[in-house]
Protein backbone atom coordinates (compact mmCIF):
# COMPACT_ATOMS: atom_id res chain seq x y z
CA UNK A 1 -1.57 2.33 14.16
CA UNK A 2 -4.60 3.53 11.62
CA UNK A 3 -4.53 6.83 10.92
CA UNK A 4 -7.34 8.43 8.93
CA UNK A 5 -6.99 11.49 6.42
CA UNK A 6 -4.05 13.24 8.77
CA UNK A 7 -1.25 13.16 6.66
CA UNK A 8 0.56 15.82 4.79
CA UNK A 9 3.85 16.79 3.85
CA UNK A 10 5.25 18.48 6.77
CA UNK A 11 5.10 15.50 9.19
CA UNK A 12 5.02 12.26 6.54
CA UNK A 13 8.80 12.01 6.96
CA UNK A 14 8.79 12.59 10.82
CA UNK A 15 5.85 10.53 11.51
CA UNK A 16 8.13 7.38 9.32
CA UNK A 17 10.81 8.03 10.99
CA UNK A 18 9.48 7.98 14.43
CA UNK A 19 7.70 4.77 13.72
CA UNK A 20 10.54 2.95 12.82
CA UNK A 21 12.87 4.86 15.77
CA UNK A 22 10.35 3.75 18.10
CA UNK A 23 8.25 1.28 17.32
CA UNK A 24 10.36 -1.52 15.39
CA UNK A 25 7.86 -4.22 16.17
CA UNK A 26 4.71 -2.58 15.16
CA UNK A 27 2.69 -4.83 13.25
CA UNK A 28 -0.15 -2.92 11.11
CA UNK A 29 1.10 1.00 10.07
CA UNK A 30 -0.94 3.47 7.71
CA UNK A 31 0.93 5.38 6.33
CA UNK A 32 1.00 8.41 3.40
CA UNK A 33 4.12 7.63 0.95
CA UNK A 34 5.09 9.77 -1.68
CA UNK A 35 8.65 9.70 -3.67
CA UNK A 36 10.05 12.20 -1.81
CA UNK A 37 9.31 10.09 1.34
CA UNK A 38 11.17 6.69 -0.15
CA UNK A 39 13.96 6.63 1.56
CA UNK A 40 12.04 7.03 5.02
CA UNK A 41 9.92 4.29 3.62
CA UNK A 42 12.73 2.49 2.77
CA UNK A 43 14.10 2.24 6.73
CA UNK A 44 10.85 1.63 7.85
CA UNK A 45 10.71 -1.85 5.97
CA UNK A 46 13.78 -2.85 6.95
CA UNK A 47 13.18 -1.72 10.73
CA UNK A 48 9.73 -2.98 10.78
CA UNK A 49 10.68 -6.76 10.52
CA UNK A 50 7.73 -7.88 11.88
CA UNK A 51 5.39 -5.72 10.19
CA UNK A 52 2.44 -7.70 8.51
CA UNK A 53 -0.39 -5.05 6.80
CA UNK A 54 0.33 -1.60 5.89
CA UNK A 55 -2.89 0.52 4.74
CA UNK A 56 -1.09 3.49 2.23
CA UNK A 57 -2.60 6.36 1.36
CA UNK A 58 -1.78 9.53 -0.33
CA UNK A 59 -0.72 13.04 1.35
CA UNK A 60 -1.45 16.55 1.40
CA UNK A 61 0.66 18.78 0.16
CA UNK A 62 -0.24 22.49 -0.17
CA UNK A 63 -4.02 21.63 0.59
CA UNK A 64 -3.78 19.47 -2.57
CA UNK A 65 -4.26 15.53 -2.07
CA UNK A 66 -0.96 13.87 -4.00
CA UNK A 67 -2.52 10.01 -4.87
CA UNK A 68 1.07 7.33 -3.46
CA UNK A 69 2.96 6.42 -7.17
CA UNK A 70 2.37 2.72 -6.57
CA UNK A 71 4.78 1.76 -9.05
CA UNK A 72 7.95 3.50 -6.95
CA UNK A 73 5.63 1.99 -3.86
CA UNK A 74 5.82 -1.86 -5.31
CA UNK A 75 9.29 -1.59 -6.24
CA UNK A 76 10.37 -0.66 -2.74
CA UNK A 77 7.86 -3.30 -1.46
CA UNK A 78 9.09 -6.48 -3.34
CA UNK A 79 12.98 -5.26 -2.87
CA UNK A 80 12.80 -4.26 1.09
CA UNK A 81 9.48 -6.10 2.40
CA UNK A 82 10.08 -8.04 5.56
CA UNK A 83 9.10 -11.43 5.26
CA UNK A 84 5.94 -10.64 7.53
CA UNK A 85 3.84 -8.35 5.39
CA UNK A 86 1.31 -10.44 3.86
CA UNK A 87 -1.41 -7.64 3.41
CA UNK A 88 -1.76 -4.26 1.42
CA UNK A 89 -4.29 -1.99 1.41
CA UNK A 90 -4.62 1.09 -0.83
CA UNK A 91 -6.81 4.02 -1.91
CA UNK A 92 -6.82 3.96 -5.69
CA UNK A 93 -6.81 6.61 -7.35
CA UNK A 94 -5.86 5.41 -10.76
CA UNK A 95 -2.62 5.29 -9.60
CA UNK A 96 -0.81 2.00 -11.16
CA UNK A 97 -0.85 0.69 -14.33
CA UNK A 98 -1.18 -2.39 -15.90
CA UNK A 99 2.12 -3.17 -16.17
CA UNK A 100 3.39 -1.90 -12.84
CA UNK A 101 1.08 -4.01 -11.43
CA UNK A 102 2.16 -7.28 -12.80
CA UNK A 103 5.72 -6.51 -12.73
CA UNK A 104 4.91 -6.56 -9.18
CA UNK A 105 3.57 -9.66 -9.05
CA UNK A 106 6.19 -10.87 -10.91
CA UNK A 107 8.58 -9.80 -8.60
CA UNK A 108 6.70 -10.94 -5.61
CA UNK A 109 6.23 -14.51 -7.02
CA UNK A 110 7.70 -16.78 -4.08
CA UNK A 111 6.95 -15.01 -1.54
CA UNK A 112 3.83 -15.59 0.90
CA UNK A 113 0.94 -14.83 -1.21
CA UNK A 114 -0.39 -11.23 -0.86
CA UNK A 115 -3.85 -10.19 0.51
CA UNK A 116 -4.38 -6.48 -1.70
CA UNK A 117 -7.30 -3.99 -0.74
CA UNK A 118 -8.16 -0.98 -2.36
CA UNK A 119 -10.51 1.97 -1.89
CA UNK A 120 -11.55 2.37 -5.02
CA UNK A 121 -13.14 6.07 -5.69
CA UNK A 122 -16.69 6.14 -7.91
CA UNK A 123 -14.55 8.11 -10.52
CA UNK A 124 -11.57 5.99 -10.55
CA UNK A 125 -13.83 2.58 -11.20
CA UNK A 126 -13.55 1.97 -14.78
CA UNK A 127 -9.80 2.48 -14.77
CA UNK A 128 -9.34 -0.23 -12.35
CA UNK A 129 -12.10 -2.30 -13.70
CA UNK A 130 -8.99 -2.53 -16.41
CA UNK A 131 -6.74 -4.33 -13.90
CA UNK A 132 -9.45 -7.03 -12.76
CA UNK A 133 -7.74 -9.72 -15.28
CA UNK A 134 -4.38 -8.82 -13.63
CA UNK A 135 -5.81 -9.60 -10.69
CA UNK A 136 -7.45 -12.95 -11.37
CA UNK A 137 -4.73 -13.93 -13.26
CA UNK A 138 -2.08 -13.96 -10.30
CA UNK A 139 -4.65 -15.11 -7.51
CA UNK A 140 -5.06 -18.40 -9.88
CA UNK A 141 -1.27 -18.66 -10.19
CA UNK A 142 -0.20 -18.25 -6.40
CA UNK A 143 1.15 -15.18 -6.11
CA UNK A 144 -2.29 -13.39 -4.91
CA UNK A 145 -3.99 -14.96 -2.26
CA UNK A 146 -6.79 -12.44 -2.47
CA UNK A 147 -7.99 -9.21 -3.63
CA UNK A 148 -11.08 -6.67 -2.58
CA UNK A 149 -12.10 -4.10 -4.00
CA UNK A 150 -14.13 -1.44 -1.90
CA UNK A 151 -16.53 1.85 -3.05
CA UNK A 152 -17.47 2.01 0.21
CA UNK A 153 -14.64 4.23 2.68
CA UNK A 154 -16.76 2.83 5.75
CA UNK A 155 -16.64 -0.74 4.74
CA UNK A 156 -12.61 -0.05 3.74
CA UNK A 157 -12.20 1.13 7.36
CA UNK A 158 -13.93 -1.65 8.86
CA UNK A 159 -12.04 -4.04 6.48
CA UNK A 160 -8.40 -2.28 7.71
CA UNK A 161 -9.42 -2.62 11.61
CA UNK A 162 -10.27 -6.67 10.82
């Protein structure tokens, strides 16, 4: 299921739940996650065994875009993952540190190596410009199998339906 720019906070928690109610072998899921939203998040991983790409992005709320706090996102992800997911993609919006990012590489080390892909924004490009070495660092070691970085939203979209 790819969804596009639908989600907001009246139906992020119902459209979770009715994912993981009724569709526990779905295999590639966008989804908007925000912290109020973790637990729902939470049962989808474990419900979703067999689910192998998830494209996150953030939610509405009050007509106001709320950027997914990828460090509460990667915690959940290298405690609850199935198995199966071997690919993340993400709209940045300067939304993860340095160090949240390699504590979750850390944490993910020995598992199957990741595929990440982010949307990075024009105005967010320098920030995660910052987070390149990061990057490199854990694709040499293993635990990253590859990384892409997009300006583009088309080419992101075309990536995501690959």
């Amino acid at each position: 299921i790819l969804l596009y720019n639908t989600f907001n906070d009246e139906l992020a928690g119902e459209y979770l739940r009715t994912v993981y109610e009724h569709c526990p072998n779905i295999k590639s899921l966008s989804l908007g996650v925000i912290s109020e939203f973790a637990t729902e998040f939470e049962n989808l991983l474990m419900k979703c065994y067999r689910l192998r790409k998830i494209f996150i992005q953030g939610l509405t709320i009050a007509n106001i875009f709320v950027s997914t706090d990828l460090s509460l996102l990667f915690d959940i992800l290298v405690e609850i993952a199935p198995d199966s997911l071997h690919e993340i993609s993400i709209v940045y919006r300067n939304n993860v540190s340095k160090d949240d990012l390699e504590a979750f590489f850390e944490n993910w080390r020995g598992r199957e190596p990741i595929i990440l892909n982010f949307y990075v924004e024009p105005c967010h490009k320098l920030n995660f410009e910052k987070l390149i070495s990061v990057f490199e660092k854990y694709e040499e070691e293993g635990v990253l199998k590859r990384y892409d970085a997009l300006e583009d939203y088309g080419d992101f979209i075309e990536l995501l339906q690959n």
